[in-house]
Protein backbone atom coordinates (compact mmCIF):
# COMPACT_ATOMS: atom_id res chain seq x y z
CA UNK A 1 2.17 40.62 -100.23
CA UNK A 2 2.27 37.11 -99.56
CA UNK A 3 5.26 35.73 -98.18
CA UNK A 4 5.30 32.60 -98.99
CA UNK A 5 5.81 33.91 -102.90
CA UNK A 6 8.75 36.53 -102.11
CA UNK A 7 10.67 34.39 -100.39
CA UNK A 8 10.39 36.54 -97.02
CA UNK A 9 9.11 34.88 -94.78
CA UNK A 10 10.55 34.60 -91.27
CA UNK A 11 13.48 31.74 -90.79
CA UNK A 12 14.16 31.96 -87.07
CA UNK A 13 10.52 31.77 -85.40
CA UNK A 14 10.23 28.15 -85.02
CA UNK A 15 6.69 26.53 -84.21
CA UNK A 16 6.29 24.54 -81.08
CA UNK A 17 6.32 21.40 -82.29
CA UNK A 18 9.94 21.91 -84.70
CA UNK A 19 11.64 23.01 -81.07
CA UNK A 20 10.13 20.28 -79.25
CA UNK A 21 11.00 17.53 -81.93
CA UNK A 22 14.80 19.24 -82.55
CA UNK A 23 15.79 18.89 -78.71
CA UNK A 24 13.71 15.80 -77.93
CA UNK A 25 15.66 13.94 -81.13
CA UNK A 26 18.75 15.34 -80.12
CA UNK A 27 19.23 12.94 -77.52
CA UNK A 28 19.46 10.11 -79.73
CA UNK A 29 20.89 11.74 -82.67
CA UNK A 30 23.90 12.85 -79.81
CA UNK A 31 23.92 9.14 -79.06
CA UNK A 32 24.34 8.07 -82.70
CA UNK A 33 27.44 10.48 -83.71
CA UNK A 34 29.12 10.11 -79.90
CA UNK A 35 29.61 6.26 -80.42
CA UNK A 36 31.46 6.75 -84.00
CA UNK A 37 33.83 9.06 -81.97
CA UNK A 38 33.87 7.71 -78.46
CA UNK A 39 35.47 4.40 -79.65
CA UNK A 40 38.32 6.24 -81.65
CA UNK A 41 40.46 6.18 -77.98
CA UNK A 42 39.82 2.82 -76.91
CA UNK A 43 41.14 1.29 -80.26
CA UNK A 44 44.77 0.95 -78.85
CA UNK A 45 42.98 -0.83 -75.40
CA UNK A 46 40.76 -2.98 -77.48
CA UNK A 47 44.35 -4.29 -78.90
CA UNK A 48 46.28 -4.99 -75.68
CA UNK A 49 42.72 -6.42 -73.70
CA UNK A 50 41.50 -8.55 -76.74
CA UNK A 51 45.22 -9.86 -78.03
CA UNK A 52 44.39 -7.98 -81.56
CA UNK A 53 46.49 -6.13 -84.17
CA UNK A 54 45.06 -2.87 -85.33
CA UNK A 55 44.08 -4.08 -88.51
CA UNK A 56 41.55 -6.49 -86.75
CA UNK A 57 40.33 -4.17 -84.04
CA UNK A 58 39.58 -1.23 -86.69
CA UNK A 59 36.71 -3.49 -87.70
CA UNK A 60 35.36 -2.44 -84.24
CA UNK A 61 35.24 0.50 -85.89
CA UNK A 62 34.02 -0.16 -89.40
CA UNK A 63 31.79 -2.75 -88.27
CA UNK A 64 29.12 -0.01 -86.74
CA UNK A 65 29.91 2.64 -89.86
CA UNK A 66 29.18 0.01 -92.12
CA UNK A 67 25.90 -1.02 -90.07
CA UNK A 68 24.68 2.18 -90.15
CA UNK A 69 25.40 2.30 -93.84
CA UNK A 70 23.37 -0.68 -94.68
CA UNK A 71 20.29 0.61 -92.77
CA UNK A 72 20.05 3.75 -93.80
CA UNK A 73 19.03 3.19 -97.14
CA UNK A 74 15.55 1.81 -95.85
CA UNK A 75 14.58 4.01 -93.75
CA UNK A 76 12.57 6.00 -96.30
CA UNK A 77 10.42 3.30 -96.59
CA UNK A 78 10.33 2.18 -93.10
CA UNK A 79 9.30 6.03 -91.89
CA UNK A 80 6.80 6.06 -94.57
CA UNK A 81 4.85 2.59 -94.10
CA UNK A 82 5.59 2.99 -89.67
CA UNK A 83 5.62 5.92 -89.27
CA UNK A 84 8.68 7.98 -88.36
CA UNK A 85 8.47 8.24 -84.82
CA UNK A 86 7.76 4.43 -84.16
CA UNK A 87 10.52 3.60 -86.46
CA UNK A 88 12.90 6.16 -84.44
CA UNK A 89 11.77 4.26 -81.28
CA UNK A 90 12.33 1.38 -82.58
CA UNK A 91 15.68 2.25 -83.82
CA UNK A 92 16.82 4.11 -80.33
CA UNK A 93 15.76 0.84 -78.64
CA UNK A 94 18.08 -1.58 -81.04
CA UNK A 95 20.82 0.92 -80.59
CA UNK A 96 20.72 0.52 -76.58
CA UNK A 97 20.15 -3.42 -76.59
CA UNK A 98 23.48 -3.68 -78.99
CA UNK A 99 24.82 -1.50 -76.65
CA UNK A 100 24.62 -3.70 -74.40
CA UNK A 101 25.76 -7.11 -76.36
CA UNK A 102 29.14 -4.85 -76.86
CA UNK A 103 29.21 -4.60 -73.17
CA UNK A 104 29.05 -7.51 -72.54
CA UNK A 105 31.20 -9.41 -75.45
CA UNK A 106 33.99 -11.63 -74.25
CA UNK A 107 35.94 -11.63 -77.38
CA UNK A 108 36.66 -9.33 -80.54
CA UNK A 109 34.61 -11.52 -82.77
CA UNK A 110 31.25 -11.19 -80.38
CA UNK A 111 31.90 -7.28 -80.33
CA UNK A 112 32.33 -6.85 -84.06
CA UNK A 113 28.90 -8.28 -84.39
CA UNK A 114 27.33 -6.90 -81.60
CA UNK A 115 28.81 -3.01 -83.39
CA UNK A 116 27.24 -4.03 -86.56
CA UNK A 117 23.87 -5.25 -84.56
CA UNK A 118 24.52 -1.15 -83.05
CA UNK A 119 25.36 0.63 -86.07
CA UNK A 120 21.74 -0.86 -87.76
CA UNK A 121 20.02 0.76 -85.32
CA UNK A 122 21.94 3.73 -84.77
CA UNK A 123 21.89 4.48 -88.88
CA UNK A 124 17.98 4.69 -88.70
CA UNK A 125 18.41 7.42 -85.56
CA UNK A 126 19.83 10.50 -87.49
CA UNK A 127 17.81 9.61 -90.93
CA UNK A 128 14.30 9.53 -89.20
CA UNK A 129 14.85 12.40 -86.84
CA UNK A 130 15.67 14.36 -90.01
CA UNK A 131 12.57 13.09 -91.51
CA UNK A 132 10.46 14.53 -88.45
CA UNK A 133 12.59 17.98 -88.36
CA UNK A 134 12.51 18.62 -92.10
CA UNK A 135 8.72 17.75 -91.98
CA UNK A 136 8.01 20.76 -89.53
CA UNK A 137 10.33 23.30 -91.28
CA UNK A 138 10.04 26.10 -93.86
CA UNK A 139 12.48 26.28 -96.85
CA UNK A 140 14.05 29.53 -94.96
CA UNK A 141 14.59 27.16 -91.83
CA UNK A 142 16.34 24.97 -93.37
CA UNK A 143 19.73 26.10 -93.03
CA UNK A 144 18.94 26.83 -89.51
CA UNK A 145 17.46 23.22 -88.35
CA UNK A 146 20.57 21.77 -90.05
CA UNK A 147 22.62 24.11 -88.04
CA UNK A 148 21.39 22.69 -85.23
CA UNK A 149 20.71 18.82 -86.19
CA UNK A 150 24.87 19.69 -86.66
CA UNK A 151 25.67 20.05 -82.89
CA UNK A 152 26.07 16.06 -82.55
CA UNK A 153 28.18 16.01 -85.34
CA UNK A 154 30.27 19.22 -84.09
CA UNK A 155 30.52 17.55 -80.16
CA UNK A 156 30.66 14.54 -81.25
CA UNK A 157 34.75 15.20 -81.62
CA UNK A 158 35.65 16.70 -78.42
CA UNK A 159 32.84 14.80 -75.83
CA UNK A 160 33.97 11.51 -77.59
CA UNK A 161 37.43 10.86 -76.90
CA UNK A 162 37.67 13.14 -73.64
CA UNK A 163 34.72 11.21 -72.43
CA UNK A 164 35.89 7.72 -73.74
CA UNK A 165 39.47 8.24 -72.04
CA UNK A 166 37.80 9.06 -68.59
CA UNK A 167 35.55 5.41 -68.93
CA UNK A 168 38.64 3.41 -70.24
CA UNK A 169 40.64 4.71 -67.57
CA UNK A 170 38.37 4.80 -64.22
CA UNK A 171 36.45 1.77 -65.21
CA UNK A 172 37.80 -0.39 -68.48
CA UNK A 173 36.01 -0.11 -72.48
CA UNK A 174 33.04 -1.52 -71.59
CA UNK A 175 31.61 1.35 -69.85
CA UNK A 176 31.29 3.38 -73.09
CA UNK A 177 28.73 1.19 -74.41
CA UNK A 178 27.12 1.25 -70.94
CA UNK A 179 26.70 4.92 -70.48
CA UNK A 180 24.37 4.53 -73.82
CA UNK A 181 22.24 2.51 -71.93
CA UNK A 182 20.59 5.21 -69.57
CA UNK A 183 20.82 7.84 -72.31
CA UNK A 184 18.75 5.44 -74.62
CA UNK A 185 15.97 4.61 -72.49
CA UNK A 186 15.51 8.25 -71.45
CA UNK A 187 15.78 9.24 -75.28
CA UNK A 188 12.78 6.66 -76.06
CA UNK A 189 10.46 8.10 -72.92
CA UNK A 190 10.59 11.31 -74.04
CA UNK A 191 9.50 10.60 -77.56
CA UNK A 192 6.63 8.13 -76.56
CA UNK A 193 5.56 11.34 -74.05
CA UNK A 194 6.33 14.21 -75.88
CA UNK A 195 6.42 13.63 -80.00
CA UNK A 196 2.86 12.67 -81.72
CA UNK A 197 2.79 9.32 -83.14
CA UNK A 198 1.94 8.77 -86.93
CA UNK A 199 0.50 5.98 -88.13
CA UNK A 200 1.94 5.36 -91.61
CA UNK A 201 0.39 5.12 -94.83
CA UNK A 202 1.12 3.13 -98.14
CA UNK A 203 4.96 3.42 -99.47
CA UNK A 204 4.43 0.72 -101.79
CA UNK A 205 5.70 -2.94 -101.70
CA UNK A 206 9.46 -2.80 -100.05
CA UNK A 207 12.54 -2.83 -102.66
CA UNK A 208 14.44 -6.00 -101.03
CA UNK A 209 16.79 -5.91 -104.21
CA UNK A 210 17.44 -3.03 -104.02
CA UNK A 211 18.49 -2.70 -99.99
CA UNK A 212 20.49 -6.02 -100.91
CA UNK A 213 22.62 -4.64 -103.90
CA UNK A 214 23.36 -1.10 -102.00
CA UNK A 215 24.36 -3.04 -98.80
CA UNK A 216 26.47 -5.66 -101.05
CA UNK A 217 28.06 -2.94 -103.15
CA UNK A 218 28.53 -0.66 -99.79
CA UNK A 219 30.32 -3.77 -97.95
CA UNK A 220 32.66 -5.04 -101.38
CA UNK A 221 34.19 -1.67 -101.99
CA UNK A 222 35.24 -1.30 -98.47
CA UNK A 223 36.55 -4.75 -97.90
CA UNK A 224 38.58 -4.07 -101.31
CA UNK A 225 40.19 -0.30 -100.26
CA UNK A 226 40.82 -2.22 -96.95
CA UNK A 227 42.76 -4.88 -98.72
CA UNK A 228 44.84 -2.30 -100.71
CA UNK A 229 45.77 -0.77 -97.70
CA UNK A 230 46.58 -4.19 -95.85
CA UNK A 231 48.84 -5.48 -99.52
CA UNK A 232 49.95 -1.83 -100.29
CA UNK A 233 48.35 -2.46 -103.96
CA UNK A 234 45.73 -4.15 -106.14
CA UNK A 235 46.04 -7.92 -104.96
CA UNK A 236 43.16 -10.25 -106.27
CA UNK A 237 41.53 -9.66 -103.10
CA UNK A 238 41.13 -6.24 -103.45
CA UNK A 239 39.72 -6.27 -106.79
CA UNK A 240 37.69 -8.72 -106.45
CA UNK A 241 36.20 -6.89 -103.58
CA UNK A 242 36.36 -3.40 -105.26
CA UNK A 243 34.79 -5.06 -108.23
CA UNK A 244 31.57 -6.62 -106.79
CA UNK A 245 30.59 -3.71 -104.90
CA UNK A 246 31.23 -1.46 -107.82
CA UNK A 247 28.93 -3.80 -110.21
CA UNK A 248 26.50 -4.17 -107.68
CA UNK A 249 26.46 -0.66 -107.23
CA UNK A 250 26.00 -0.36 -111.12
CA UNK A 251 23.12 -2.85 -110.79
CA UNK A 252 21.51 -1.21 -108.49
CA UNK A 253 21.20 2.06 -110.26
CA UNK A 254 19.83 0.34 -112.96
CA UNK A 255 17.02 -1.20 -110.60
CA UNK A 256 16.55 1.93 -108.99
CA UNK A 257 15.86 3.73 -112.66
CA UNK A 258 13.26 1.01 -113.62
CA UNK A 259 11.44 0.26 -111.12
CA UNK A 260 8.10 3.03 -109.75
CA UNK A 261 9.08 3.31 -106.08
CA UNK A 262 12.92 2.30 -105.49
CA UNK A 263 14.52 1.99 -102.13
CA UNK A 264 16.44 5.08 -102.89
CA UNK A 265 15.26 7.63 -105.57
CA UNK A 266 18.58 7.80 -107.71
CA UNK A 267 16.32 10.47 -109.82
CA UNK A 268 17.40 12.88 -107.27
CA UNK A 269 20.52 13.14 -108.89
CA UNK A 270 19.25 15.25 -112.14
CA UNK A 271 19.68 17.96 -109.82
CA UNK A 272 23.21 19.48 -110.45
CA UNK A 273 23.26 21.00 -107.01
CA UNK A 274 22.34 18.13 -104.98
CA UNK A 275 24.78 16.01 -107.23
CA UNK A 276 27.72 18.17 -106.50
CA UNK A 277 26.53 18.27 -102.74
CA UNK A 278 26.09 14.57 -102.19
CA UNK A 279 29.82 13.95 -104.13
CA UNK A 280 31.15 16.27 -101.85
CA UNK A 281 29.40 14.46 -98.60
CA UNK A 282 30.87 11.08 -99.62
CA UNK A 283 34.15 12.79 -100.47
CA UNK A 284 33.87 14.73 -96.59
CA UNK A 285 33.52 11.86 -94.97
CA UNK A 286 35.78 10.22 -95.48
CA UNK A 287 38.38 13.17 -94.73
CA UNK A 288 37.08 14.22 -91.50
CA UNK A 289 35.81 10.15 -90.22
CA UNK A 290 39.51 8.53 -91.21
CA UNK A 291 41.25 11.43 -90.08
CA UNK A 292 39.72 11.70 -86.46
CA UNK A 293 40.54 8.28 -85.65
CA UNK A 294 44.57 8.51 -86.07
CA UNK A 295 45.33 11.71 -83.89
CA UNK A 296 44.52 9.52 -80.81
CA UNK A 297 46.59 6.63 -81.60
CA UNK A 298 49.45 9.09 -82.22
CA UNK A 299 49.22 10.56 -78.91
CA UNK A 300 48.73 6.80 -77.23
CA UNK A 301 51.22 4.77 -79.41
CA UNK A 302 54.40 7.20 -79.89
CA UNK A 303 53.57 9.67 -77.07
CA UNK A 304 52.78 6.88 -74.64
CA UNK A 305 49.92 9.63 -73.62
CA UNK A 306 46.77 7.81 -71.44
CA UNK A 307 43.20 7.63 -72.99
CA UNK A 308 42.57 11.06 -70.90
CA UNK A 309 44.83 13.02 -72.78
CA UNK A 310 44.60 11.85 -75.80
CA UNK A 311 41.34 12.63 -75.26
CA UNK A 312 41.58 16.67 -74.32
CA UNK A 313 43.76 16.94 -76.80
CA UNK A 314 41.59 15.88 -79.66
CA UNK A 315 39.18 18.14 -78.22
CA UNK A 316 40.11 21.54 -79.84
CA UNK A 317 38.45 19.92 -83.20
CA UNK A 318 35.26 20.67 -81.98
CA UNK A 319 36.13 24.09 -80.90
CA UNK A 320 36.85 24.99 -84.47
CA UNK A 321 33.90 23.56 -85.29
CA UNK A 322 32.11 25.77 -82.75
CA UNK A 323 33.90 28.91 -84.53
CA UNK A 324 33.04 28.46 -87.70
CA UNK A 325 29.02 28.14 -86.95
CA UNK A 326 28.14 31.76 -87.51
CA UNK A 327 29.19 31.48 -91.02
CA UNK A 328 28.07 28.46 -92.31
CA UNK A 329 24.85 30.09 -93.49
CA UNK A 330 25.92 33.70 -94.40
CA UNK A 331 27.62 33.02 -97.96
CA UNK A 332 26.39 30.31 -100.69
CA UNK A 333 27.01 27.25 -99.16
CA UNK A 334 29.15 26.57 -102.37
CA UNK A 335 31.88 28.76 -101.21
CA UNK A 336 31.53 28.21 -98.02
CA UNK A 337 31.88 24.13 -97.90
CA UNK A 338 35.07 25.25 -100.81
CA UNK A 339 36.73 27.21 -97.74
CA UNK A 340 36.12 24.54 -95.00
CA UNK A 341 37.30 21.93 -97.39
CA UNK A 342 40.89 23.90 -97.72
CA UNK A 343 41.08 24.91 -94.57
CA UNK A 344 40.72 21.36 -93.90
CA UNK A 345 43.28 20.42 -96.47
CA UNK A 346 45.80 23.17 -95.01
CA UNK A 347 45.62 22.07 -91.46
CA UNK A 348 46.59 18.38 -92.26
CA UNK A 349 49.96 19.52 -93.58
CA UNK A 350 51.53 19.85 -89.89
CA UNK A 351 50.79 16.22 -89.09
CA UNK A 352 53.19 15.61 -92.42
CA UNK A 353 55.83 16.12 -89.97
CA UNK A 354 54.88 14.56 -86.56
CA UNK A 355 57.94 13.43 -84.61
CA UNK A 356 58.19 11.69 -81.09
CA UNK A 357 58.08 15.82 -79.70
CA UNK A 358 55.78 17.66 -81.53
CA UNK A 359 54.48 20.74 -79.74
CA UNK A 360 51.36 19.79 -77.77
CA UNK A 361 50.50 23.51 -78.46
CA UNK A 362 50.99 23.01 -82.22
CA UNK A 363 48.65 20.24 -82.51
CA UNK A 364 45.85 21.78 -80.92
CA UNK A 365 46.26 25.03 -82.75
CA UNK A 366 46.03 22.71 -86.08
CA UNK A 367 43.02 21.01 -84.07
CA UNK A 368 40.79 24.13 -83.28
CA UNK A 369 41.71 25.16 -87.69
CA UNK A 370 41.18 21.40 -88.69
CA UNK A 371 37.51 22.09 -86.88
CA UNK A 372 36.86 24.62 -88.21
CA UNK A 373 37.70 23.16 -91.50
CA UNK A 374 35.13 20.25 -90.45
CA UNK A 375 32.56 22.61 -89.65
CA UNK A 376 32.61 25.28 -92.85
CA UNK A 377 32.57 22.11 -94.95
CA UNK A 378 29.76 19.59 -93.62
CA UNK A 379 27.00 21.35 -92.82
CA UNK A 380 26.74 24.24 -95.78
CA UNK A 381 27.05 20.97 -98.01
CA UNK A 382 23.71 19.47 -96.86
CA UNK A 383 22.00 22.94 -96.66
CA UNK A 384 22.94 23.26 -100.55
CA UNK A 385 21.59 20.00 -100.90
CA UNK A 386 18.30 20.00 -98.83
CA UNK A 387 17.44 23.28 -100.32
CA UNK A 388 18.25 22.13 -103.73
CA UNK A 389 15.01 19.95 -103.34
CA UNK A 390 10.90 19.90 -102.95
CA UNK A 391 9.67 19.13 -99.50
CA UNK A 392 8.37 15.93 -100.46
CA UNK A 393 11.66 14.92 -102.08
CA UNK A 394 13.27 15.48 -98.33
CA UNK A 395 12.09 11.65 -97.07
CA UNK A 396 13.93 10.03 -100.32
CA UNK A 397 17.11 12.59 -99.87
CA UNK A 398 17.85 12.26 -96.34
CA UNK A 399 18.68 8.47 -96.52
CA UNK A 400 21.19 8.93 -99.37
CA UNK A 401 23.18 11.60 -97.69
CA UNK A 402 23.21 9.97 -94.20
CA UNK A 403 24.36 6.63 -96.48
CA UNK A 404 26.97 8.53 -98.40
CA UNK A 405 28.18 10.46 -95.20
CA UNK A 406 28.54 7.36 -92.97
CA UNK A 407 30.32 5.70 -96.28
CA UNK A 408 32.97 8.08 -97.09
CA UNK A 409 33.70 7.27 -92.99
CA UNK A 410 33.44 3.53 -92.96
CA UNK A 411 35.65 3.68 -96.23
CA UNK A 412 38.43 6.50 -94.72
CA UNK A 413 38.70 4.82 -91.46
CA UNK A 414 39.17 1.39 -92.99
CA UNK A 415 41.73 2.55 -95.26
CA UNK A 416 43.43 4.78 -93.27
CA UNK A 417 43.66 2.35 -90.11
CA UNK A 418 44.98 -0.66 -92.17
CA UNK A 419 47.88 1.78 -94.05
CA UNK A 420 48.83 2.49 -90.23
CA UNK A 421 48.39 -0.78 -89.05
CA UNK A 422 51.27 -2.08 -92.25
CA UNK A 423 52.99 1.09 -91.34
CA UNK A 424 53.64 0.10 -87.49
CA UNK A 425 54.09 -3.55 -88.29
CA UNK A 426 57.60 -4.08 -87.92
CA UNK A 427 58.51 -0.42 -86.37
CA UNK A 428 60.00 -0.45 -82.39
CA UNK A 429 60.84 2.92 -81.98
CA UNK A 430 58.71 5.61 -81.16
CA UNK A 431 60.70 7.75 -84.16
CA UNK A 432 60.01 4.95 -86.58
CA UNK A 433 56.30 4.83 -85.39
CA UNK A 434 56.12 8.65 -85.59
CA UNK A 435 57.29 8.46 -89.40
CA UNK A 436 54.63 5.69 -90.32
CA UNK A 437 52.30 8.10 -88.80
CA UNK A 438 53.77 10.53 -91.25
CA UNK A 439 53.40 8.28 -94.05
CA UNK A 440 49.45 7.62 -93.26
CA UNK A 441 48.56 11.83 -93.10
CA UNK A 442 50.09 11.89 -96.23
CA UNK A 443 47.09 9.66 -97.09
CA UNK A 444 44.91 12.08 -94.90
CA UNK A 445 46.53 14.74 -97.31
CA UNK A 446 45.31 13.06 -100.84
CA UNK A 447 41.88 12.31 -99.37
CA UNK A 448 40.78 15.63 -98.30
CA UNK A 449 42.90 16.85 -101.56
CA UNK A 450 40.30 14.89 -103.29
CA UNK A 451 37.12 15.80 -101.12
CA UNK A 452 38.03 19.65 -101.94
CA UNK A 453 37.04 18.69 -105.72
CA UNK A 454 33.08 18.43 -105.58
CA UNK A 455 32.80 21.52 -103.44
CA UNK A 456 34.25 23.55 -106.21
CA UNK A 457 31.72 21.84 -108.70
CA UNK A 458 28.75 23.00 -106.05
CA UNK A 459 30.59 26.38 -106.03
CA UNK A 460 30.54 26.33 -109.86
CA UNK A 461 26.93 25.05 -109.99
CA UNK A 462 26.08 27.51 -107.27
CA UNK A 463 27.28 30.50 -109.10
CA UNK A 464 25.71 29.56 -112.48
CA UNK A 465 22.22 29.19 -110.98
CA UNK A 466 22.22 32.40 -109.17
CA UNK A 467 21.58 33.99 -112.31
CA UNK A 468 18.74 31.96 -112.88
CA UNK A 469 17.04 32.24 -108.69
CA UNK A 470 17.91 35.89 -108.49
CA UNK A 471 17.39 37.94 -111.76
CA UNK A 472 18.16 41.48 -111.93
CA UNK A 473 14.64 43.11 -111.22
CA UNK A 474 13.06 46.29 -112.97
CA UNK A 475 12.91 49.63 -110.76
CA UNK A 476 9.75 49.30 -108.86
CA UNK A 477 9.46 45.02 -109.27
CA UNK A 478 9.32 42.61 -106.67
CA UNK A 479 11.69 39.85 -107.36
CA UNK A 480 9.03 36.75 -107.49
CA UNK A 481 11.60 34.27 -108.42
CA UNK A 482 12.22 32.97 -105.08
């Protein structure tokens, strides 16, 4: 019988071409995640070196989250008209020449822009790969080939900071935006020498409204949670912030809905699976992004710990995170992202209590269940939702859930960097610092309290449609529902 009707046809023999593309793109795609992570450890000497509080130097930060966010939503378009492989060159070679400009910037001002300038190109890096993986998989692969576009995402944690402390410390900040620049230009050879190149076809006239009012409602509700955190409540500011992005956010939905071929296909969303899964991405990001970036300035601020160890000590995340692969795809990914998401939830509770001598041993226990937390949650969540779709939805979906992933991180870091910053402000003691630390996991807490929500919704979605994909079958029936 024919496979491709039962269902059964083989997920782990991947062509040629799918393991050529997955470790040629992983180069970049490792390039991508490793700068939102490597720069977590340098925060504190960004402060001292550029005269900066932490509030200002967090933008370093947010700057590149919120550049990737603001590209990412055209990158549909872009791989469809160029081509996705010239648009991923394109994009690797932007990401190494801002790489650079950071290097090189003289003053805190010059390296926020020159992030942003990085971020645009390193949004369109994991979106476009994606686009040339998912092209060259089965349904059945698909859990699989996100497994493994996940190891950037999973390293990401413990190469980062371990590798950023070793820079800072043997050379000064600017050689983590150096070491990109090899890594780049080797990333872009191998694609021109070893990936076919596509020529592009017809996506239609491009949506400018539409990139503008997702990149202007993106940017306004970020600015306005960063103001809460900076006031401590809803100042004019904030709202005003909080409101433009929300309307333009509104407005943009409503473009999307009337127009033929919108910058991102907000029809996408009739599906109640990929719904719940792309809630729950947002909501996931912004638990594990905000709450990566604090455990280093713990260890560096009240510790007094160097970049190295605060470094190795963040490290155990991604061990976790290497633990809990073998079981992201063996249950419904409902469950499974439900589990990760508590487990997540649980292990923040210790860091409700960090003083100036909390067991080193403690943390990274909580680190290596943390991970694991991280890794049970993020990648069954964009299985669910990639499988929850046809294959020539995949270009339209893959934008909006590298978008909402990178936003639920731009958004947790900026709020959860500016609470510290107001926490710190006026504290002198390493026990007072420790308690504002205290004060900002209980933030940590609510957040990944809140992320936990939408994976019971793709639980309860998940279960309810099993019915449906799987019906009890007659004694000597195939089941041809698949």
């Amino acid at each position: 019988m024919d496979d491709s009707l039962t269902g059964t046809e083989p997920a782990t023999r991947f062509s040629e071409a799918l393991r050529r593309s997955i470790w040629v793109l992983m180069i970049g795609a490792s390039l991508s995640f490793l700068d939102t992570t490597v720069v977590n450890v340098a925060v504190h000497s960004l402060s001292t070196d550029l005269h900066a509080g932490l509030d200002s130097v967090q933008w370093v930060v947010t700057a590149y989250l919120l550049g990737l966010a603001a590209v990412i939503p055209a990158t549909g378009w872009l791989a469809r008209r160029f081509g996705a492989t010239r648009v991923y060159v394109a994009a690797l070679a932007l990401f190494t020449f801002g790489s650079v400009l950071c290097a090189c910037s003289p003053s805190l001002g010059m390296l926020v822009a020159a992030r942003a300038l990085q971020g645009v190109g390193g949004g369109a890096i994991m979106p476009v790969g994606t686009i040339i993986w998912t092209a060259q998989a089965t349904k059945n692969q698909m859990g699989k080939v996100i497994a493994l576009m996940s190891i950037p995402i999973i390293l990401a944690p413990a190469i980062g900071p371990v590798l950023g402390g070793l820079l800072i410390t043997e050379i000064g900040w600017q050689a983590i935006f150096w070491l990109n620049v090899p890594f780049g230009v080797l990333g872009i050879v191998l694609v021109l020498w070893l990936l076919p190149t596509d020529e592009g076809a017809d996506a239609g006239r491009f949506d400018l409204p539409g990139l503008l009012l997702a990149s202007l409602g993106i940017v306004g509700i970020t600015y306005g949670l960063a103001e809460i955190g900076v006031a401590g409540m809803l100042d004019p500011a904030a709202g005003i912030g909080c409101g433009i992005g929300l309307a333009a956010i509104g407005i943009f939905i409503a473009h999307a809905l009337r127009i033929r071929r919108p910058l991102l296909d907000v029809r996408l969303y009739r599906s109640r699976t990929y719904t719940a899964a792309s809630i729950a991405t947002l909501a996931l990001g912004a638990a594990n992004y905000g709450g990566m970036i604090l455990m280093p300035l713990y260890l560096q601020t009240v510790r007094g710990e160097g970049v190295i160890i605060a470094g190795l000590l963040v490290a155990p995340t991604a061990i976790g995170a290497l633990l809990s692969a073998p079981f992201t795809d063996h249950w419904g990914a409902g469950i499974t992202s439900f589990a990760g998401a508590a487990t997540l939830a649980i292990a923040t509770i210790p860091f409700l209590f960090l003083t100036t001598a909390t067991s080193y041993w403690l943390l990274c226990i909580v680190m290596v269940v943390r991970g694991i937390g991280f890794g049970l949650s993020i990648i069954p969540t964009m299985t669910a939702a990639y499988q929850a779709l046809r294959p020539e939805q995949i270009p339209d979906a893959t934008p909006q859930l590298n978008v909402l992933q990178r936003v639920g991180g731009a958004i947790g870091t900026t709020v959860l960097t500016v609470v510290l910053a107001g926490q710190l402000r006026h504290q002198a003691t390493p026990a007072a610092q420790a308690a504002g630390f205290d004060t900002t996991f209980w933030c940590v807490l609510a957040i990944t309290i809140i992320a936990t929500i939408p994976t019971v919704l793709l639980a309860h979605v998940e279960r309810r449609a099993r019915p449906m994909t799987n019906p009890p079958t007659l004694r000597g029936t195939t089941d041809m529902s698949r």
